[in-house]
N, C-alpha and C. Protein backbone atom coordinates (compact mmCIF):
# COMPACT_ATOMS: atom_id res chain seq x y z
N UNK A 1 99.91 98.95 75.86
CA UNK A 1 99.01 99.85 75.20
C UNK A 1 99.47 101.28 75.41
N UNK A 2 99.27 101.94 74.32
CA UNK A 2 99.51 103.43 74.77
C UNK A 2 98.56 104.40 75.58
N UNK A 3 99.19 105.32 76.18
CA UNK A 3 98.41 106.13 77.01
C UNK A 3 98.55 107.24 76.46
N UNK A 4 96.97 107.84 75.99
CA UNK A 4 97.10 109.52 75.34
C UNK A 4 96.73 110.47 76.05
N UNK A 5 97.59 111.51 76.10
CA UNK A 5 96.86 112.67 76.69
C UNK A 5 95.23 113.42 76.46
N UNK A 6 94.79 113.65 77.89
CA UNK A 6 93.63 113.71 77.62
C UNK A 6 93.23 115.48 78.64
N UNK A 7 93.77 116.53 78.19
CA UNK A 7 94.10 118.06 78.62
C UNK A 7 93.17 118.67 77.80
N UNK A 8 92.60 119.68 78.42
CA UNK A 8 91.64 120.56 78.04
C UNK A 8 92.77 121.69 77.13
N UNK A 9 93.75 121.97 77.57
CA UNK A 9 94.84 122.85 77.13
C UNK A 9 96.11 122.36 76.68
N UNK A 10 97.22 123.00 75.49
CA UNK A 10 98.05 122.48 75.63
C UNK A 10 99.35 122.58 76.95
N UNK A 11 99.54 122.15 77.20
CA UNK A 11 100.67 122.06 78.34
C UNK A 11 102.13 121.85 77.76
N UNK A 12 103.18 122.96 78.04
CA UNK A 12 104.26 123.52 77.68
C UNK A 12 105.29 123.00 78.79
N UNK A 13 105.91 121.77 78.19
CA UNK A 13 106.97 121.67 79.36
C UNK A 13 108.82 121.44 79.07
N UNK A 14 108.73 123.09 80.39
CA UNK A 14 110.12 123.19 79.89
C UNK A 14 111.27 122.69 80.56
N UNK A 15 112.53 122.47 79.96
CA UNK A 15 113.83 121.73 80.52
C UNK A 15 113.69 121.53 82.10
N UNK A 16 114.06 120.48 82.14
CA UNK A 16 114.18 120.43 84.26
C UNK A 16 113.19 120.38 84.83
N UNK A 17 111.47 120.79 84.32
CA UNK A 17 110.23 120.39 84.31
C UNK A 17 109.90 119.20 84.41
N UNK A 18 108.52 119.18 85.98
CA UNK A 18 107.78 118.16 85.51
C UNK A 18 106.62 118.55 85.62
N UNK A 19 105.04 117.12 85.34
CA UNK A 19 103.83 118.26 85.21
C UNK A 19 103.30 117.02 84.90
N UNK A 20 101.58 116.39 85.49
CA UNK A 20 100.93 115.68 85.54
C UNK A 20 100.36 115.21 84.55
N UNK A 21 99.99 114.64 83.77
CA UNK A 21 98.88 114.49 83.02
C UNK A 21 97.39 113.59 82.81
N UNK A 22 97.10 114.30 82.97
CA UNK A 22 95.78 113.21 82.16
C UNK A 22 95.78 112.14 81.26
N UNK A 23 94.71 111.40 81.33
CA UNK A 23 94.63 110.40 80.44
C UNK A 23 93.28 110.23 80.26
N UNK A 24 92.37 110.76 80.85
CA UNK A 24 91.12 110.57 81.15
C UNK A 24 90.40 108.97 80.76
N UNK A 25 90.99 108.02 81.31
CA UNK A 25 90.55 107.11 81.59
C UNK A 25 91.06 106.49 83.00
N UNK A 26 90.04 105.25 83.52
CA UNK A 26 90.38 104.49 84.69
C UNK A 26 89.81 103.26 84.41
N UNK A 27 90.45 102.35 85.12
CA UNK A 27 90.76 100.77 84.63
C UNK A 27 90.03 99.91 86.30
N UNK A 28 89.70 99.06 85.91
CA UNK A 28 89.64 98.03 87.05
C UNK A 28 90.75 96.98 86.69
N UNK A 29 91.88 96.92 87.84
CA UNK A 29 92.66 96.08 87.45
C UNK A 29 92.35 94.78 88.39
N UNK A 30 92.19 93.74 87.74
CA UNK A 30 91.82 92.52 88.57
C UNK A 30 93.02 92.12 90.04
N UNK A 31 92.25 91.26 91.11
CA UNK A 31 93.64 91.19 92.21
C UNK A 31 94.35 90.19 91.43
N UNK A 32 95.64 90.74 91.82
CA UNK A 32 97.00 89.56 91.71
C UNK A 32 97.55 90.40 90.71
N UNK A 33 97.25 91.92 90.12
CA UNK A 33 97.70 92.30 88.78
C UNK A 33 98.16 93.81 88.93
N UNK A 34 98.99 94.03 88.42
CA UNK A 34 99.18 95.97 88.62
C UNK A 34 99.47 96.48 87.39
N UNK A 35 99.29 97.90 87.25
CA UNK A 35 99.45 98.38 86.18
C UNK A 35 100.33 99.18 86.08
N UNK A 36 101.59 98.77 85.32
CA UNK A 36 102.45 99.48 85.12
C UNK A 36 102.68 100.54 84.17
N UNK A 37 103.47 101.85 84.39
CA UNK A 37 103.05 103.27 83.04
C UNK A 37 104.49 103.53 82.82
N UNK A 38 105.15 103.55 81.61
CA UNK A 38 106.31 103.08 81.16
C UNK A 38 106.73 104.31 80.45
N UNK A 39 107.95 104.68 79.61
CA UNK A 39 108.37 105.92 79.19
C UNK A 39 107.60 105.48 78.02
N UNK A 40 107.60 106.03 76.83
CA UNK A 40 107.46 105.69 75.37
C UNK A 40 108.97 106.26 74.81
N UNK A 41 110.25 105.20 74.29
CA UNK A 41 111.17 105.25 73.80
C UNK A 41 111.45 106.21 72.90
N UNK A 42 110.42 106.96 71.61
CA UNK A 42 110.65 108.06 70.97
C UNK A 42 110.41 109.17 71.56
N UNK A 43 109.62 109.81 73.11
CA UNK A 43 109.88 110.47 73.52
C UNK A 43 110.95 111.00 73.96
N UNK A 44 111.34 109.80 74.49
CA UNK A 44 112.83 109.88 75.21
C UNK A 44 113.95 110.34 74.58
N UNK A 45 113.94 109.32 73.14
CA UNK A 45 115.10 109.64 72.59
C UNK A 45 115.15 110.92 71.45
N UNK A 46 114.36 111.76 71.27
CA UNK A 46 114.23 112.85 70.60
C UNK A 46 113.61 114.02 70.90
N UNK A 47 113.00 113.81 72.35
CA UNK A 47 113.04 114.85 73.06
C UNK A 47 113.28 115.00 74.61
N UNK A 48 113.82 113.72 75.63
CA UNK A 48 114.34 114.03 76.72
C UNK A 48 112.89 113.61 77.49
N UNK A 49 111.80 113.67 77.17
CA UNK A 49 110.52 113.62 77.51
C UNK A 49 110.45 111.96 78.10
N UNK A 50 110.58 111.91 79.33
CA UNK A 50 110.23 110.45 80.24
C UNK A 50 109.19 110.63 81.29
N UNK A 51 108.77 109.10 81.77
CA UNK A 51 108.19 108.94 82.89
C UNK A 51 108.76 109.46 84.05
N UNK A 52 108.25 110.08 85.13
CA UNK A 52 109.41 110.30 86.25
C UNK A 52 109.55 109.39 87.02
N UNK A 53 108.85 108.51 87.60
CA UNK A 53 108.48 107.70 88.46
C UNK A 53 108.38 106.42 87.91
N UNK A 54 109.68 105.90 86.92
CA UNK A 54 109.35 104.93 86.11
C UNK A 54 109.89 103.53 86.74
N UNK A 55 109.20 102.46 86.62
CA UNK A 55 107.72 102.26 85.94
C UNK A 55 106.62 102.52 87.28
N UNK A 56 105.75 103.33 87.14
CA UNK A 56 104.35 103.91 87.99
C UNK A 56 103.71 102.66 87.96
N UNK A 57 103.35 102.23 89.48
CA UNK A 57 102.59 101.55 89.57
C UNK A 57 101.20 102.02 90.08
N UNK A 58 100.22 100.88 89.37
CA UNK A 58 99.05 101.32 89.53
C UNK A 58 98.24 100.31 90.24
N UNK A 59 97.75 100.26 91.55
CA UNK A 59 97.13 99.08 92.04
C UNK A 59 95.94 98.71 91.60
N UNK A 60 95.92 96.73 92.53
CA UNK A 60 94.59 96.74 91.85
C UNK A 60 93.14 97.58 91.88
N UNK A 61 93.45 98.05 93.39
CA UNK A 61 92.11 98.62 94.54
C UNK A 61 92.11 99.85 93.78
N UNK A 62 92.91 100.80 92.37
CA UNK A 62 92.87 101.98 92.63
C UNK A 62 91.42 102.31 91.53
N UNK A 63 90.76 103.40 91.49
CA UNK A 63 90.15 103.45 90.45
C UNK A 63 89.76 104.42 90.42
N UNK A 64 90.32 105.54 89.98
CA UNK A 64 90.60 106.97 90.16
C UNK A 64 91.15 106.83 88.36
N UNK A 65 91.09 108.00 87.67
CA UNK A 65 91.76 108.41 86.77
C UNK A 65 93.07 107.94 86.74
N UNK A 66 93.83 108.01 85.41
CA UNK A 66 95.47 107.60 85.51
C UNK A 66 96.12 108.82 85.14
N UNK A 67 96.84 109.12 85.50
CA UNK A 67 97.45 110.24 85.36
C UNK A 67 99.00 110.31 85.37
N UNK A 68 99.74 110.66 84.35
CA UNK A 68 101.44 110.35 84.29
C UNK A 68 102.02 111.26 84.62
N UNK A 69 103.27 111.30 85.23
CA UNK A 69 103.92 112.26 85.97
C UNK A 69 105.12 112.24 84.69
N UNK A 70 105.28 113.35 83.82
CA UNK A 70 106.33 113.66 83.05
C UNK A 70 107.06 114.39 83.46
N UNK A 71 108.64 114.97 82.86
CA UNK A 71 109.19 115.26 83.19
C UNK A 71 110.95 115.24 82.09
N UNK A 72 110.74 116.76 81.58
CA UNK A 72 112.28 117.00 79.97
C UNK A 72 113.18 117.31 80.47
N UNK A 73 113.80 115.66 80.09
CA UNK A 73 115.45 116.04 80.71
C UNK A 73 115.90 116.67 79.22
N UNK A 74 115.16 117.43 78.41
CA UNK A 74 116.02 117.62 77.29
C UNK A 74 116.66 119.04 77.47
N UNK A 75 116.97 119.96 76.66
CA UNK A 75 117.48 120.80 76.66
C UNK A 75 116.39 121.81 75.94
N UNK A 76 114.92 121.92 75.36
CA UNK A 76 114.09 122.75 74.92
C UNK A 76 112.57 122.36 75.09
N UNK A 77 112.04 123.43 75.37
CA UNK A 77 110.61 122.85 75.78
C UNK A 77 109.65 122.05 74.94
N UNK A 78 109.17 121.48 75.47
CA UNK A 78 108.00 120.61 74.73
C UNK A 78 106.55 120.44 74.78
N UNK A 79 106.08 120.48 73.94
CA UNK A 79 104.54 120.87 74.19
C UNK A 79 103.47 119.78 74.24
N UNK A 80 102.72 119.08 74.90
CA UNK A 80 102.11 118.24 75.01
C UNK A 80 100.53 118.57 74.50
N UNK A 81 99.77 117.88 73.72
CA UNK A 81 98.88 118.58 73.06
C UNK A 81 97.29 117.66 73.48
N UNK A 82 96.59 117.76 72.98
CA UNK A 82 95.03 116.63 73.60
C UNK A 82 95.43 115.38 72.42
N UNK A 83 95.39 113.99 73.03
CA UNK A 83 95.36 113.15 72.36
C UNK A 83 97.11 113.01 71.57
N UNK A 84 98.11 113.50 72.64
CA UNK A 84 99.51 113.04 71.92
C UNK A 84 99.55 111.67 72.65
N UNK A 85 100.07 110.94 72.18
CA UNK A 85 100.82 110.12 73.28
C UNK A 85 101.71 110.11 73.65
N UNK A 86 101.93 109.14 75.34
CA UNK A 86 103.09 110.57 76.38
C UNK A 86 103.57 109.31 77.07
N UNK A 87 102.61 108.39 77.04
CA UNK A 87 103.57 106.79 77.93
C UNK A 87 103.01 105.44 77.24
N UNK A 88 103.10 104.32 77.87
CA UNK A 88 102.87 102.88 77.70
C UNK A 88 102.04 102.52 78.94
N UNK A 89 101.47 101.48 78.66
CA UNK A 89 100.45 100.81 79.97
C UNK A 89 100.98 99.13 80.19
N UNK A 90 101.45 98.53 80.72
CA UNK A 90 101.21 97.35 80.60
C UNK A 90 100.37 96.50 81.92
N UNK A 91 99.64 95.34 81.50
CA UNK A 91 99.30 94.87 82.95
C UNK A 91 100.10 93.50 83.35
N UNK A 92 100.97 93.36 84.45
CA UNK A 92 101.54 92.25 84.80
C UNK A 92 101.25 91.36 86.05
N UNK A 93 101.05 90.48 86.36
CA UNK A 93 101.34 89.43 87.64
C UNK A 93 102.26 89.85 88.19
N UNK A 94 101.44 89.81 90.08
CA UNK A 94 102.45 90.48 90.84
C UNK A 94 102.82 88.96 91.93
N UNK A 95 104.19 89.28 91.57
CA UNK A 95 104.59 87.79 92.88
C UNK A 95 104.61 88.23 94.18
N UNK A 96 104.09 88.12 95.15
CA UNK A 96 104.28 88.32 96.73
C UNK A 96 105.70 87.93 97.09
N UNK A 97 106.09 88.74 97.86
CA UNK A 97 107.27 87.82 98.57
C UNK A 97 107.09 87.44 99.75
N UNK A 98 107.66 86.37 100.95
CA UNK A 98 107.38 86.18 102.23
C UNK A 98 109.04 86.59 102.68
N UNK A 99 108.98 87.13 104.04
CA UNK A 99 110.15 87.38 104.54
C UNK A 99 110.32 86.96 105.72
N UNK A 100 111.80 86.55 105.80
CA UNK A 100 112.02 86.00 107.22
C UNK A 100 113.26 86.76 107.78
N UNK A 101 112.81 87.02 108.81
CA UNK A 101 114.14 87.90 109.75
C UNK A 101 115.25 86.62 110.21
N UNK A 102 116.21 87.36 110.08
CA UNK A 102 117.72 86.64 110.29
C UNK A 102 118.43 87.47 110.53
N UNK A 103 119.21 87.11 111.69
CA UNK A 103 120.15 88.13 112.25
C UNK A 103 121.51 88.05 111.45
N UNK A 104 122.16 87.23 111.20
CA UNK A 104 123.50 87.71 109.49
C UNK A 104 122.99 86.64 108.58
N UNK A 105 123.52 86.26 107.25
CA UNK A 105 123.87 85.35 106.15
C UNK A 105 124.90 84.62 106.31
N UNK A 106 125.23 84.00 107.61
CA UNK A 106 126.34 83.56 107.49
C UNK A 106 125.97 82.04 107.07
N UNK A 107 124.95 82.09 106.49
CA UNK A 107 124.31 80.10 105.84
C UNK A 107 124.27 80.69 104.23
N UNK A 108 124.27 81.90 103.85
CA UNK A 108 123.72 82.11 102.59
C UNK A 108 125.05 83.17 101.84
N UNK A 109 126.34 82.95 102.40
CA UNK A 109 127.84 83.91 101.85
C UNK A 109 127.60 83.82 100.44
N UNK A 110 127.82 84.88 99.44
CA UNK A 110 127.92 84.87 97.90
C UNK A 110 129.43 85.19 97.78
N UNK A 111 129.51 85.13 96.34
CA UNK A 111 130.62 86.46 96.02
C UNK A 111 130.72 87.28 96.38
N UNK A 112 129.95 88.05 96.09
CA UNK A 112 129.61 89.35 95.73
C UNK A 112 129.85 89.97 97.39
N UNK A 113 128.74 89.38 98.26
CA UNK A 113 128.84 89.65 99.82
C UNK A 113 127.70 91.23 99.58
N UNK A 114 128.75 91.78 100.10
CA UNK A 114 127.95 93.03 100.35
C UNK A 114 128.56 94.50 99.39
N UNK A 115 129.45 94.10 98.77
CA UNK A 115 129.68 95.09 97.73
C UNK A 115 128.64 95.76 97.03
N UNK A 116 128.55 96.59 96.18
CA UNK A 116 127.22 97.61 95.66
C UNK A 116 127.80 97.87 94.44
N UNK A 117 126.97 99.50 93.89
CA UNK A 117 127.34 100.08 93.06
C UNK A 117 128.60 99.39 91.92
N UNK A 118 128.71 99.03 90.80
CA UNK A 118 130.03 98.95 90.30
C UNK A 118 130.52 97.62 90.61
N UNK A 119 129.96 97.10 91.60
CA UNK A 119 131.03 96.02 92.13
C UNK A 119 130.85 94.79 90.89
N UNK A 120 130.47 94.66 90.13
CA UNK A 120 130.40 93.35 88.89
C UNK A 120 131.09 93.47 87.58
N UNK A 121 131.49 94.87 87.77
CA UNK A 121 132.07 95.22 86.26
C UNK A 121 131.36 96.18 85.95
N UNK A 122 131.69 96.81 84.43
CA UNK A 122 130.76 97.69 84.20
C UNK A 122 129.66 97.26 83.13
């Protein structure tokens, strides 16, 4: 679902900028579920205008206003107005993980091992 700005003023944001916004709504998200706040793709690609913190999670316990943290990697400012839209909402199932301490992998060797960055190709 989309998320619209919900600012008493317009808000002017320039290159290398970031800056909060409103949405003036809040959600009860059921347990086992979070709410994720996503870029919106034509922001991005025609004005540099993304999520900063992407994808923002939103817990279930929270219930406070939503509010998106933007932020123009473009090259000219952009003006955010009441009722533009500025992100995406989705709600997904969250899997728990359980963890177990182990002192090396020497039962669980891959390929890969411990290589990083780059290491698969490009």
């Amino acid at each position: 679902m989309d998320l619209y700005s919900a600012i008493v003023s317009d808000v002017i944001l320039e290159p290398s900028c970031r800056t909060c916004i409103n949405t003036g709504i809040a959600i009860s998200i059921p347990n086992g579920y979070e709410a994720q706040i996503r870029p919106r793709s034509g922001l991005a690609l025609k004005f540099g205008i993304t999520v900063l913190n992407t994808p923002g999670t939103i817990d279930a316990d929270y219930r406070g206003e939503i509010k998106v943290i933007l932020i123009n990697l473009g090259s000219e400012a952009y003006t955010i107005k009441y009722g533009d839209r500025i992100a995406q909402m989705i709600i997904a199932p969250i899997t728990r993980a359980s963890w177990n301490l182990i002192k090396n992998f020497d039962n669980d060797i891959t390929k890969r091992g411990i290589e990083g960055f780059g290491s698969t190709g490009t």
